[in-house]
Protein backbone atom coordinates (compact mmCIF):
# COMPACT_ATOMS: atom_id res chain seq x y z
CA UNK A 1 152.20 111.37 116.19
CA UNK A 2 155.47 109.26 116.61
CA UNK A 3 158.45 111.13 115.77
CA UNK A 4 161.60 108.86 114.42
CA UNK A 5 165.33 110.05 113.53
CA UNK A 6 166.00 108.14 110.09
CA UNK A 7 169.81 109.04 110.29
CA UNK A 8 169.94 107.24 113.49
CA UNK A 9 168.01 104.10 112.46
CA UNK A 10 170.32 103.86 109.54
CA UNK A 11 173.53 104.12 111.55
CA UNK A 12 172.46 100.84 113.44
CA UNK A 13 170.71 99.16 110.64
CA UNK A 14 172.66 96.77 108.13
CA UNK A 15 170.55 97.14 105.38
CA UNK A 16 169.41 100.16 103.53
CA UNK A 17 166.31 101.93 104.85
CA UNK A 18 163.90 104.26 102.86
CA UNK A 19 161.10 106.13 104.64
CA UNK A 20 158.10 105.30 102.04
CA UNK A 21 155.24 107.73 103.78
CA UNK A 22 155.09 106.40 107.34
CA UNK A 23 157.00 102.66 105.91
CA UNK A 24 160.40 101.79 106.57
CA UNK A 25 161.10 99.42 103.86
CA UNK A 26 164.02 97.85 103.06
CA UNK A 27 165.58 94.86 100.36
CA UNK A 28 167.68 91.60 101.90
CA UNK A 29 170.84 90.29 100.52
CA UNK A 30 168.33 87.31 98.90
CA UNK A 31 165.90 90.14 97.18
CA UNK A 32 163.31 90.06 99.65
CA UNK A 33 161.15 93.09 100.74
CA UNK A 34 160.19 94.03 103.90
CA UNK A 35 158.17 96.62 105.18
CA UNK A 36 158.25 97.94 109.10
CA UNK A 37 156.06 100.63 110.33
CA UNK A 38 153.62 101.40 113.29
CA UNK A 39 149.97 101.62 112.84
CA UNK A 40 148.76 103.96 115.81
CA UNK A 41 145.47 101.74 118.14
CA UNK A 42 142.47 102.89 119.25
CA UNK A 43 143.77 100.63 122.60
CA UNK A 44 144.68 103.30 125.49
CA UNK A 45 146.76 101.53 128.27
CA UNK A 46 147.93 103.54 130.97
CA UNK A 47 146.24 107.10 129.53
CA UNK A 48 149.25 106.27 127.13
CA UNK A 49 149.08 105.67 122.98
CA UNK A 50 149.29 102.53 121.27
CA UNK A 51 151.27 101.76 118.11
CA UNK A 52 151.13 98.70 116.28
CA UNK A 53 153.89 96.94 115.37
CA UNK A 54 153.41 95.94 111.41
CA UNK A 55 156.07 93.96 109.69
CA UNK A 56 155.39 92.82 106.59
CA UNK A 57 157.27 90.81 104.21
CA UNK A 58 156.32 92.08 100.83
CA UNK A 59 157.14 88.98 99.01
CA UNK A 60 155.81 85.79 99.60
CA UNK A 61 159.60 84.10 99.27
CA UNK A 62 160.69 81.15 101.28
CA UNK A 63 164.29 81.95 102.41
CA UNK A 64 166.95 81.43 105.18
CA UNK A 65 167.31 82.79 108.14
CA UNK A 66 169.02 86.34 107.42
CA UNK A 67 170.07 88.16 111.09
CA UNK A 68 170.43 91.35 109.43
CA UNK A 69 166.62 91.98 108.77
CA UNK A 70 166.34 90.81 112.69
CA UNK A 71 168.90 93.66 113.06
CA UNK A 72 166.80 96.13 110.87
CA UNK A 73 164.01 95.78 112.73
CA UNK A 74 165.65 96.04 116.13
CA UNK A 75 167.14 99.18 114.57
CA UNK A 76 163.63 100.57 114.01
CA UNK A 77 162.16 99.01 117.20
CA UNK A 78 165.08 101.03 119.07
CA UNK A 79 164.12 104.37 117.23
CA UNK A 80 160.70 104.30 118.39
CA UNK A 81 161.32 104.18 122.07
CA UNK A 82 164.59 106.58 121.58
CA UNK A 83 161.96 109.00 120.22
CA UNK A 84 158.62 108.51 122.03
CA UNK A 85 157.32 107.41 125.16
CA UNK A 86 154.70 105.18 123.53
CA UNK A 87 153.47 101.45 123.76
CA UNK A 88 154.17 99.21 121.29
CA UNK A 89 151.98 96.53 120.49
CA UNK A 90 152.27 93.26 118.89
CA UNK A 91 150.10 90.72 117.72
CA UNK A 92 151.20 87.81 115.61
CA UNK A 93 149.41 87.30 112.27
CA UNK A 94 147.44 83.89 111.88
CA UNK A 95 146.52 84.16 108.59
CA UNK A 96 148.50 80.88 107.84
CA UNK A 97 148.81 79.29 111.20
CA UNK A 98 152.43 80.32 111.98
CA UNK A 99 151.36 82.75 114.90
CA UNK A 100 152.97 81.02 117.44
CA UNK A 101 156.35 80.60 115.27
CA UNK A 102 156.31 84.29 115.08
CA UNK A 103 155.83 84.66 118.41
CA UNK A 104 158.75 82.85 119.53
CA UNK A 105 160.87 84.85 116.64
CA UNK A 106 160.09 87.85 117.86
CA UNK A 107 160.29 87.48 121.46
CA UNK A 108 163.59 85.63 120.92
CA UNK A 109 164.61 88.53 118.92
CA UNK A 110 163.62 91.04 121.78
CA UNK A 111 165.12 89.41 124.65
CA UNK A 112 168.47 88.55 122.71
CA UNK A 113 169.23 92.32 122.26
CA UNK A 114 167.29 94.65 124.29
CA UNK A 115 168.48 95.41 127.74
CA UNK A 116 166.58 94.18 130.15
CA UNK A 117 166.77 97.05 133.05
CA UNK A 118 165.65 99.27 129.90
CA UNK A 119 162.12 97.37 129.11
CA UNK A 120 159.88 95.55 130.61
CA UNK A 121 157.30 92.89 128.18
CA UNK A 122 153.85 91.54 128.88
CA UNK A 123 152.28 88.85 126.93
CA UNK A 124 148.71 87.20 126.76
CA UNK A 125 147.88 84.17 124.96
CA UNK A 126 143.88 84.24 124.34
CA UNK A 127 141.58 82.59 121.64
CA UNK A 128 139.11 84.30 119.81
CA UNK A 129 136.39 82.68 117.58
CA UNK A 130 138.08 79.86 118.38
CA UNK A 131 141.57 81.12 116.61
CA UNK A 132 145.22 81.35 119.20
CA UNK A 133 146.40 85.06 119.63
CA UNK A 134 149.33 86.10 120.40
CA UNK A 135 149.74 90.10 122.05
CA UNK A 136 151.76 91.66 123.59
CA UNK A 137 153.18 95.08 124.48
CA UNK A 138 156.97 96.37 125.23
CA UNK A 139 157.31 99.74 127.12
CA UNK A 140 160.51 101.31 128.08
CA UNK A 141 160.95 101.36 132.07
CA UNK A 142 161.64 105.12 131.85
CA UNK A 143 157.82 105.65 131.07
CA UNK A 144 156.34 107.23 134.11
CA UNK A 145 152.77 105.55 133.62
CA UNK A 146 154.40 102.04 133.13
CA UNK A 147 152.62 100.27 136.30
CA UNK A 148 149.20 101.95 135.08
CA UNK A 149 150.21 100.50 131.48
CA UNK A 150 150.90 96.93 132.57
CA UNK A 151 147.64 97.16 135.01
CA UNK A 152 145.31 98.12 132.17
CA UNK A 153 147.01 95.63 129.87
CA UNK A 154 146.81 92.67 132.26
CA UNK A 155 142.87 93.55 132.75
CA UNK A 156 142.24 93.85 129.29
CA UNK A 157 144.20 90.43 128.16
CA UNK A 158 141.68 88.66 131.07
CA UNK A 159 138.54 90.72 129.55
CA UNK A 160 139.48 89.08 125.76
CA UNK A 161 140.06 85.89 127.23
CA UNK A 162 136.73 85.51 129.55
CA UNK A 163 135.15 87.52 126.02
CA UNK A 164 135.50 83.92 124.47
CA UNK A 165 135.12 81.27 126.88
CA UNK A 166 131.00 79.12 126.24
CA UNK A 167 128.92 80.76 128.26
């Protein structure tokens, strides 16, 4: 089980934050709702646990480009690896195509604030049933399994990509 100090998150976060089971949710300036939280994997990388990133935006609003939920999420992102020594995972959702917009938001997003001594990032690019995926994991460099981490990860990205190739 992850472990996560709300007072903290909210100290760093510019919007308002409210712990809704094991959801951080929060409302934008422009009446959007988002939802953050970390969905634990069956994945094992490094004899180390896996956790999900989720982010959901509840509505299905067009709107501008708002830095303060980037900020709220960093916020949360931050908390997890203050807290835990776990994994976190990412893959981007293709249920409309975007994936590889997200991607690029969310990496951008990473390597615009996160110190770079403090984390290290892989990423894979593979297709499955003939649809792009995007994962990826970030694990803080003070994890003393991170070489066995980026090892299994590395091997499992080529497994999923051979896993789809014609035979």
């Amino acid at each position: 089980m992850i472990k996560f100090s709300l007072s903290r998150i909210r100290e760093e976060s510019p919007y308002n934050l409210i712990l809704s089971g094991t959801d951080f949710r929060f409302i934008t300036d422009f009446g959007i709702h988002y939802s953050v939280s970390f969905n634990k994997e069956d994945i094992v990388l490094g004899e180390c646990e896996t956790y999900q990133l989720i982010i959901r935006k509840i509505d299905e609003i067009r709107s501008k480009h708002d830095p303060k939920v980037e900020k709220t999420i960093l916020a949360i992102i931050d908390e997890f690896f203050r807290s835990n020594l776990e994994i976190l995972l990412y893959m981007c959702d293709t249920s409309d195509g975007r994936e590889s917009i997200r991607n690029r938001l969310f990496i951008s997003w990473f390597e615009k604030y996160a110190n770079k001594e403090r984390f290290t990032i892989c990423k894979a690019f593979t297709s499955v049933e003939g649809q792009g995926l995007f994962i990826g994991i970030i694990v803080e460099n003070r994890n003393p399994k991170i070489y066995d981490i980026i090892t299994d990860f590395n091997e499992q990205a080529k497994l999923l990509s051979a896993s789809d190739k014609p035979e």
